[in-house]
C-alpha atoms as a PDB file:
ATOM      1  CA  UNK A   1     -24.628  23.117 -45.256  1.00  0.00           C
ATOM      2  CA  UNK A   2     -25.154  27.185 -44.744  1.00  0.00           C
ATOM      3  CA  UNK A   3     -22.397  29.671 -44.439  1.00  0.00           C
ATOM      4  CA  UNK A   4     -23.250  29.773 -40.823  1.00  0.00           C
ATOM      5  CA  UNK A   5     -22.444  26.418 -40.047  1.00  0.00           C
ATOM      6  CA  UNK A   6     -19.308  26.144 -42.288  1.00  0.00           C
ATOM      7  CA  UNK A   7     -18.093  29.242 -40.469  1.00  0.00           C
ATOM      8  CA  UNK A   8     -18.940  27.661 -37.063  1.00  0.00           C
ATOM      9  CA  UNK A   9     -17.304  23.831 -38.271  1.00  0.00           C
ATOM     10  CA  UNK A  10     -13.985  26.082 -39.161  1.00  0.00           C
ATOM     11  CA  UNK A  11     -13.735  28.152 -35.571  1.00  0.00           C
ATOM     12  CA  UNK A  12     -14.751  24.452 -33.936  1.00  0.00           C
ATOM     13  CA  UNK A  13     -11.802  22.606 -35.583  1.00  0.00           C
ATOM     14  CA  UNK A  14      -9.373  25.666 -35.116  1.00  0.00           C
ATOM     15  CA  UNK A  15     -10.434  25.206 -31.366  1.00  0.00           C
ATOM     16  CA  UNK A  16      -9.874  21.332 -31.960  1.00  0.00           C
ATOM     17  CA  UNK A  17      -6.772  22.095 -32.939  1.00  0.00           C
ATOM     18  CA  UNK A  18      -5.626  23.810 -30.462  1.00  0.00           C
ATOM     19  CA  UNK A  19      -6.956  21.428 -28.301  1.00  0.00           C
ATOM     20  CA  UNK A  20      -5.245  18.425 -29.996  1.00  0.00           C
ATOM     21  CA  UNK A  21      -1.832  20.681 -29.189  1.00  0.00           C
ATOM     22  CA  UNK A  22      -2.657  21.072 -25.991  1.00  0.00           C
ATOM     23  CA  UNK A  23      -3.538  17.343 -25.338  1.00  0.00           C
ATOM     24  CA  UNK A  24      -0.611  16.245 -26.453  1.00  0.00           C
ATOM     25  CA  UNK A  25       1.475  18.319 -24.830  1.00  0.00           C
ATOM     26  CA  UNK A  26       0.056  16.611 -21.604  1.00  0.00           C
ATOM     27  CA  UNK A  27       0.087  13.620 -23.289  1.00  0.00           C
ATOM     28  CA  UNK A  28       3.663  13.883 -23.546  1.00  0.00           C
ATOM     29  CA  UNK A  29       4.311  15.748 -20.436  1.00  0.00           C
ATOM     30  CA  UNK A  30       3.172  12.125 -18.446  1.00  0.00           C
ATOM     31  CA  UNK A  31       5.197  10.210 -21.074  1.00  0.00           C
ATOM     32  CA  UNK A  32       8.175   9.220 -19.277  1.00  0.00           C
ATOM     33  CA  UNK A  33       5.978   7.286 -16.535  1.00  0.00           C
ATOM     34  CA  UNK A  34       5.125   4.940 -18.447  1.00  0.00           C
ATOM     35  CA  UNK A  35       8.054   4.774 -21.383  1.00  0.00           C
ATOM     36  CA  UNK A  36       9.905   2.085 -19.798  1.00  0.00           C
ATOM     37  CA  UNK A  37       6.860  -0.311 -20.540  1.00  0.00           C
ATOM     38  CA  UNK A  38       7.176  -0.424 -24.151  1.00  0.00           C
ATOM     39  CA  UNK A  39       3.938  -2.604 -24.738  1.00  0.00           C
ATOM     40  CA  UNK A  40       2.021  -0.391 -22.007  1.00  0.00           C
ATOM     41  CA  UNK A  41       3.266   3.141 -24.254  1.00  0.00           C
ATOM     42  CA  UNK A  42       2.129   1.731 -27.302  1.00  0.00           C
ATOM     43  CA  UNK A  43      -1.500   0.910 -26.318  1.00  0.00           C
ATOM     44  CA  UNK A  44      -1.585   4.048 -24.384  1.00  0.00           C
ATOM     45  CA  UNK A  45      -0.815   5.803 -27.193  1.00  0.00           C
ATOM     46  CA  UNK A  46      -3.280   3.853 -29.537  1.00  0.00           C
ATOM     47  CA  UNK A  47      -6.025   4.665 -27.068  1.00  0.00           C
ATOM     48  CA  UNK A  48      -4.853   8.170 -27.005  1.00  0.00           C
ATOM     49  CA  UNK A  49      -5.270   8.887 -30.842  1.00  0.00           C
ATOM     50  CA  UNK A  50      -8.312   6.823 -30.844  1.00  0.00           C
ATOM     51  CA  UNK A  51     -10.003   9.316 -27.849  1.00  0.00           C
ATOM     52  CA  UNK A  52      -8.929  12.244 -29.809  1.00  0.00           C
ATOM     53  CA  UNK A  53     -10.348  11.975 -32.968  1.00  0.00           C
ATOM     54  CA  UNK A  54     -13.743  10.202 -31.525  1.00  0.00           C
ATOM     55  CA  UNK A  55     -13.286  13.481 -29.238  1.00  0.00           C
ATOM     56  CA  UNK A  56     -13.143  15.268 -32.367  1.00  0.00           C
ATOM     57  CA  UNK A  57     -15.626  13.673 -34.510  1.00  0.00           C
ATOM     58  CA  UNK A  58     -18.232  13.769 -31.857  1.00  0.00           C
ATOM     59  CA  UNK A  59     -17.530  17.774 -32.043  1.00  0.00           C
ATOM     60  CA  UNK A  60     -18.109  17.888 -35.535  1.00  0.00           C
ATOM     61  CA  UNK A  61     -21.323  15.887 -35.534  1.00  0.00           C
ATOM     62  CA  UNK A  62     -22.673  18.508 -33.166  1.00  0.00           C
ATOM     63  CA  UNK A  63     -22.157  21.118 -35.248  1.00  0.00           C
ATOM     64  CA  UNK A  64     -22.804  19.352 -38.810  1.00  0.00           C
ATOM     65  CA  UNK A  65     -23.755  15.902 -38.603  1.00  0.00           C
ATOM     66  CA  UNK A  66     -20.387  14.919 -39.350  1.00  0.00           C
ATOM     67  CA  UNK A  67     -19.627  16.055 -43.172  1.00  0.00           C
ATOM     68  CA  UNK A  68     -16.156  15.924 -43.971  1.00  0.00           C
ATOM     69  CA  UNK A  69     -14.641  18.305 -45.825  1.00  0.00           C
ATOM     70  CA  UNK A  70     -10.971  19.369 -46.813  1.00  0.00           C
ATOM     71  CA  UNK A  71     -10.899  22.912 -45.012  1.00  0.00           C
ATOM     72  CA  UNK A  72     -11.595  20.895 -41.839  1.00  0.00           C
ATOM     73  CA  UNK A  73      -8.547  19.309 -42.014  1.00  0.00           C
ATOM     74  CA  UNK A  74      -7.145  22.912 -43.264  1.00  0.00           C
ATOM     75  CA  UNK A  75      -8.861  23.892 -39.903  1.00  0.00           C
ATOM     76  CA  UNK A  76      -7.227  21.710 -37.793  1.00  0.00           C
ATOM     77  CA  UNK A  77      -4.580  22.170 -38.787  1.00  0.00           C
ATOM     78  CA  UNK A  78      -4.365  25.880 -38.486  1.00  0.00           C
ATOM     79  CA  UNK A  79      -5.427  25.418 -34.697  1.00  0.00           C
ATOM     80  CA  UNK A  80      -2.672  23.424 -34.157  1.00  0.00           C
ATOM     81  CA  UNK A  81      -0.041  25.484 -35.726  1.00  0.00           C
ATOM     82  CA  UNK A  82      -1.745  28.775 -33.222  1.00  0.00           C
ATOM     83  CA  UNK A  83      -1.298  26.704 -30.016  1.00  0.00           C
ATOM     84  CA  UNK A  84       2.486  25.485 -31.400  1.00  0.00           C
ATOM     85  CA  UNK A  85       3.335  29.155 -31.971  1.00  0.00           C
ATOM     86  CA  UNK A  86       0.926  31.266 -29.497  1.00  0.00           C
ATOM     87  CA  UNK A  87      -0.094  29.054 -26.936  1.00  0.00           C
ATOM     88  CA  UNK A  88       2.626  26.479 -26.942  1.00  0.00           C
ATOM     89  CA  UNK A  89       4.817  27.649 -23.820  1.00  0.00           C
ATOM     90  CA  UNK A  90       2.039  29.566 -21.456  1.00  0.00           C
ATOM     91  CA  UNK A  91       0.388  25.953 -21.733  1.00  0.00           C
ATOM     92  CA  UNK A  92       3.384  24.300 -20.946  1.00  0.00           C
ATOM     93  CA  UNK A  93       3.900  26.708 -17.750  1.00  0.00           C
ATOM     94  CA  UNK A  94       0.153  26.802 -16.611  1.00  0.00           C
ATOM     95  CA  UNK A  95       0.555  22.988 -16.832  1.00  0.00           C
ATOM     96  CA  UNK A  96       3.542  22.516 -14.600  1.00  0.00           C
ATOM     97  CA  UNK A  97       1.761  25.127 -12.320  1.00  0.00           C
ATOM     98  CA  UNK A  98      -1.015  22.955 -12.043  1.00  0.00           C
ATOM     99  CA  UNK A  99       1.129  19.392 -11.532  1.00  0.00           C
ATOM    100  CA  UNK A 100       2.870  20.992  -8.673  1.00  0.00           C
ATOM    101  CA  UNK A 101      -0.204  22.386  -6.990  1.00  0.00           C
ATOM    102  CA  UNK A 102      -1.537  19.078  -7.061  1.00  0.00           C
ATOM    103  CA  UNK A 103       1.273  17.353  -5.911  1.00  0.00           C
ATOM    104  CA  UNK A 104       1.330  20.375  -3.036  1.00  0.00           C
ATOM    105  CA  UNK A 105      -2.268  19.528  -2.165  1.00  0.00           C
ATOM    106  CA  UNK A 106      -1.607  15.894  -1.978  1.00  0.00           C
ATOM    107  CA  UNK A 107       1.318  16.095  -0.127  1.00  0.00           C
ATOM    108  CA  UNK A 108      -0.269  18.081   2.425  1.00  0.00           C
ATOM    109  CA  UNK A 109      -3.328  16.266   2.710  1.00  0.00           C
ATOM    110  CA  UNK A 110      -1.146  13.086   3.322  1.00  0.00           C
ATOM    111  CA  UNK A 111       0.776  15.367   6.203  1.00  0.00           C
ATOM    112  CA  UNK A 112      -2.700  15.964   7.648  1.00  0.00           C
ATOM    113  CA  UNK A 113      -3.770  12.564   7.236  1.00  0.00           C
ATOM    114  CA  UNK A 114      -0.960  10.943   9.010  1.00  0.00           C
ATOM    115  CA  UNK A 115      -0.840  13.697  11.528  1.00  0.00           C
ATOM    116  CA  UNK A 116      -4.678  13.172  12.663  1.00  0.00           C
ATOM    117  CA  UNK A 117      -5.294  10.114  11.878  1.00  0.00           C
ATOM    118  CA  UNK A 118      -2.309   7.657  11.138  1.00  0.00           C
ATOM    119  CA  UNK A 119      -0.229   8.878  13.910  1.00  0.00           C
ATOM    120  CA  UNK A 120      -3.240   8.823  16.886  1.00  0.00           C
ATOM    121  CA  UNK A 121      -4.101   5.152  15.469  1.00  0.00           C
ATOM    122  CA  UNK A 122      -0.292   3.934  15.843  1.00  0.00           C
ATOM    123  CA  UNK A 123      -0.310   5.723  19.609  1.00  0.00           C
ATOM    124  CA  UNK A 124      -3.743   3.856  20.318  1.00  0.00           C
ATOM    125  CA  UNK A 125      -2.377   0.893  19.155  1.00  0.00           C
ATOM    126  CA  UNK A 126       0.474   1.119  21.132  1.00  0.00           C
ATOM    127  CA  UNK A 127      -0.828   2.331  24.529  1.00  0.00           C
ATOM    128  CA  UNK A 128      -3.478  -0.859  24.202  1.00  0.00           C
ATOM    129  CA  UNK A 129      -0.365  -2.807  23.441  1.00  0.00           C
ATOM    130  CA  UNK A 130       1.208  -1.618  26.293  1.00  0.00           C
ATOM    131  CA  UNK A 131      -1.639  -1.517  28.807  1.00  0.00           C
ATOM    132  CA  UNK A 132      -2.780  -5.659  27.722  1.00  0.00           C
ATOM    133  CA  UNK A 133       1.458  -6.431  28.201  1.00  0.00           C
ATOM    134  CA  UNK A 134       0.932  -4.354  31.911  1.00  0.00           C
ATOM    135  CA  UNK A 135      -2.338  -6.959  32.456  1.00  0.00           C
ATOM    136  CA  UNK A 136      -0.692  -9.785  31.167  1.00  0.00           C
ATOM    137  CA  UNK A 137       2.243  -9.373  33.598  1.00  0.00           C
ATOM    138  CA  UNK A 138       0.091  -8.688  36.717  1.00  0.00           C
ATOM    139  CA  UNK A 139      -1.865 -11.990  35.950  1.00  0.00           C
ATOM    140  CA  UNK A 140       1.555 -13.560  36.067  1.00  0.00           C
ATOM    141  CA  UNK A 141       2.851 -12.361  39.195  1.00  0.00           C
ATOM    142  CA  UNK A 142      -0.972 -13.039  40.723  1.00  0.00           C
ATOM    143  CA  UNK A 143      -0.636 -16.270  39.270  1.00  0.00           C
ATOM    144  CA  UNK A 144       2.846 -17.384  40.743  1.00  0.00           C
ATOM    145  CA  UNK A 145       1.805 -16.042  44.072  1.00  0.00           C
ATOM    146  CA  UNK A 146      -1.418 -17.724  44.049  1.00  0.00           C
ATOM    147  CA  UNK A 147       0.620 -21.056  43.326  1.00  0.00           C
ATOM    148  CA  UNK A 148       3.413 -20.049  45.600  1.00  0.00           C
ATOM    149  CA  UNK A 149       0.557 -19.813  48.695  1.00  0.00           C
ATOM    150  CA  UNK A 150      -1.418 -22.904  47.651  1.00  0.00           C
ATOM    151  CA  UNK A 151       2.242 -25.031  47.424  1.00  0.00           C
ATOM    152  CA  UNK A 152       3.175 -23.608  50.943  1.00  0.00           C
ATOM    153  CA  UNK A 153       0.752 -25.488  52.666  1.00  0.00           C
ATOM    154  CA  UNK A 154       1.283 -28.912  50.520  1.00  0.00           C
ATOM    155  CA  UNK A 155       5.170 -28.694  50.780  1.00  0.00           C
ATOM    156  CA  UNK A 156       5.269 -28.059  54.291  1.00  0.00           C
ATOM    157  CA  UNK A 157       2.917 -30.998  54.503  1.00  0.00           C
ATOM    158  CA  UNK A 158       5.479 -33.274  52.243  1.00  0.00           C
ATOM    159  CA  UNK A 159       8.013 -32.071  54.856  1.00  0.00           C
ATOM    160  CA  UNK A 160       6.545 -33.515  58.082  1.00  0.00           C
ATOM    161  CA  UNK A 161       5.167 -37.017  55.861  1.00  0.00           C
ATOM    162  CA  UNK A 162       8.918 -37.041  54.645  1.00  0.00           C
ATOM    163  CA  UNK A 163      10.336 -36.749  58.517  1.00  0.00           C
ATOM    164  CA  UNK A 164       7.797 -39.264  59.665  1.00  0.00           C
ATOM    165  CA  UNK A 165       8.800 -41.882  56.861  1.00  0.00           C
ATOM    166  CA  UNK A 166      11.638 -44.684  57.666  1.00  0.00           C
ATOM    167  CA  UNK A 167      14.885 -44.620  56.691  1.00  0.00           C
ATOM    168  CA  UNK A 168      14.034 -47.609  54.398  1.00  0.00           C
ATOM    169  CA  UNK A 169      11.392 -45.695  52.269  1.00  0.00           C
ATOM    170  CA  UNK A 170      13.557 -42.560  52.358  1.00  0.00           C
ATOM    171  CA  UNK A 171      15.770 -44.498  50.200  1.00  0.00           C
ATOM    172  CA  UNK A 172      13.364 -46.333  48.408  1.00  0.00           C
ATOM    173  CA  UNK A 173      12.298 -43.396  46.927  1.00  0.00           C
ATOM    174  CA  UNK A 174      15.874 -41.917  46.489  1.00  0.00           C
ATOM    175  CA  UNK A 175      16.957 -44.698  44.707  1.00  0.00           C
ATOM    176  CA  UNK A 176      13.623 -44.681  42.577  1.00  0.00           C
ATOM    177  CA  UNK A 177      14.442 -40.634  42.171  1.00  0.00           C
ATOM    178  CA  UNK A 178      18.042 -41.461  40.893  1.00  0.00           C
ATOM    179  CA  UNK A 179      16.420 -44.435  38.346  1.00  0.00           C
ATOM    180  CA  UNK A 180      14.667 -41.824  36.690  1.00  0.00           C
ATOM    181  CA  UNK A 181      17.664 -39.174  36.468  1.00  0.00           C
ATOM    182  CA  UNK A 182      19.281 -41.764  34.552  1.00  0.00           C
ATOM    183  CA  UNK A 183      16.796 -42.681  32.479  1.00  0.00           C
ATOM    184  CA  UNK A 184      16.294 -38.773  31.751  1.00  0.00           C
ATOM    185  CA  UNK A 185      20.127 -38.507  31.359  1.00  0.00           C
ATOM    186  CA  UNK A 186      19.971 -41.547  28.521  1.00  0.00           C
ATOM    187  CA  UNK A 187      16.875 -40.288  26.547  1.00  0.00           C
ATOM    188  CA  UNK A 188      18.650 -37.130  26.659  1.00  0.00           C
ATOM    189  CA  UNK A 189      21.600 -38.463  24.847  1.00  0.00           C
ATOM    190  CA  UNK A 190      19.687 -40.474  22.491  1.00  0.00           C
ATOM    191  CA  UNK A 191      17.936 -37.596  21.594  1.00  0.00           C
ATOM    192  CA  UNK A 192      20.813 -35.347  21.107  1.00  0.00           C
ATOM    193  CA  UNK A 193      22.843 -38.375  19.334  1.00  0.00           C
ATOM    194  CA  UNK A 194      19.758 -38.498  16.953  1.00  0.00           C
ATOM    195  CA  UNK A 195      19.259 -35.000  16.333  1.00  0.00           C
ATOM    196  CA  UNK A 196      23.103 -34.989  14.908  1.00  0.00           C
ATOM    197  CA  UNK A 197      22.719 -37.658  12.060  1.00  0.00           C
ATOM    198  CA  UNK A 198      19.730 -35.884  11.166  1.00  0.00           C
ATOM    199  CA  UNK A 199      21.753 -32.859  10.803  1.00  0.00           C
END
């Protein structure tokens, strides 16, 4: 391996380093979402070591093939230690900066969203609501109109065959009319009777 390429390994793993910092720090910054789900946390965090040092590796292997040597982990190490004391709490700021933007942004695309969208949608829905209820209840009143004007003509005509009928169908037909009251009134009570012992 040439002095070149060692000297370009060591400033890539610094850089590593300070990347691993700043990783974690984010890492750790999304922690407590997901802390409560211990199993969840702890293959989360499996993945996230694994990531990092295929991240790393993959580096590495750009720059030479992937030897290994001890002043790479020297390296690394020396990155990390920069971010901890250099980088450490402007990360840490630029971070949050960045969380709350994004929350910002999404907040106020949602407020557009609902406002120009959501919200016409739910007053569309509504005034069709309200218009097929308005339909609905002028079919009704045509409707009992239309049967109150078609039964005018047939009642008035059951009035004048009821005037011309005897006396002795009159009652005929009351007494068959009060046969099937009671028979109403009894199936009633049967019902009702039987809907109690169900109970």
């Amino acid at each position: 391996m040439t002095l070149s390429t060692q000297f370009l390994t060591i400033i890539s793993m610094i850089a590593g380093g300070v990347y691993l910092g700043a990783a974690m720090d984010t890492f750790r910054r999304f922690e407590p979402l997901w802390k409560k789900r211990k199993i969840f946390a702890f293959s989360l965090e499996i993945l996230f070591w694994l990531l990092q040092a295929l991240i790393l590796f993959y580096v590495l292997y750009l720059i030479n093939q992937g030897e290994l040597r001890f002043y790479i982990l020297l390296a690394l190490i020396c990155g990390f230690a920069m971010y901890k004391s250099l980088f450490n709490q402007l990360y840490l700021r630029i971070l949050e900066w960045v969380i709350n933007a994004i929350v910002s942004i999404y907040h106020f695309l949602y407020r557009l969203l609902e406002l120009f969208i959501i919200q016409p949608i739910k007053f569309l829905f509504k005034l069709i609501i309200s218009v097929l209820l308005s339909i609905w209840g002028i079919i009704l009143w045509l409707l009992i109109i239309a049967v109150k004007i078609v039964w005018y003509p047939i009642s008035f005509v059951f009035k004048i065959i009821w005037r011309l009928l005897p006396q002795n169908a009159k009652k005929y037909i009351i007494h068959l009319g009060g046969f099937y009251s009671k028979i109403k009134n009894r199936v009633v009570k049967w019902w009702n009777k039987f809907r109690n012992r169900k109970g």
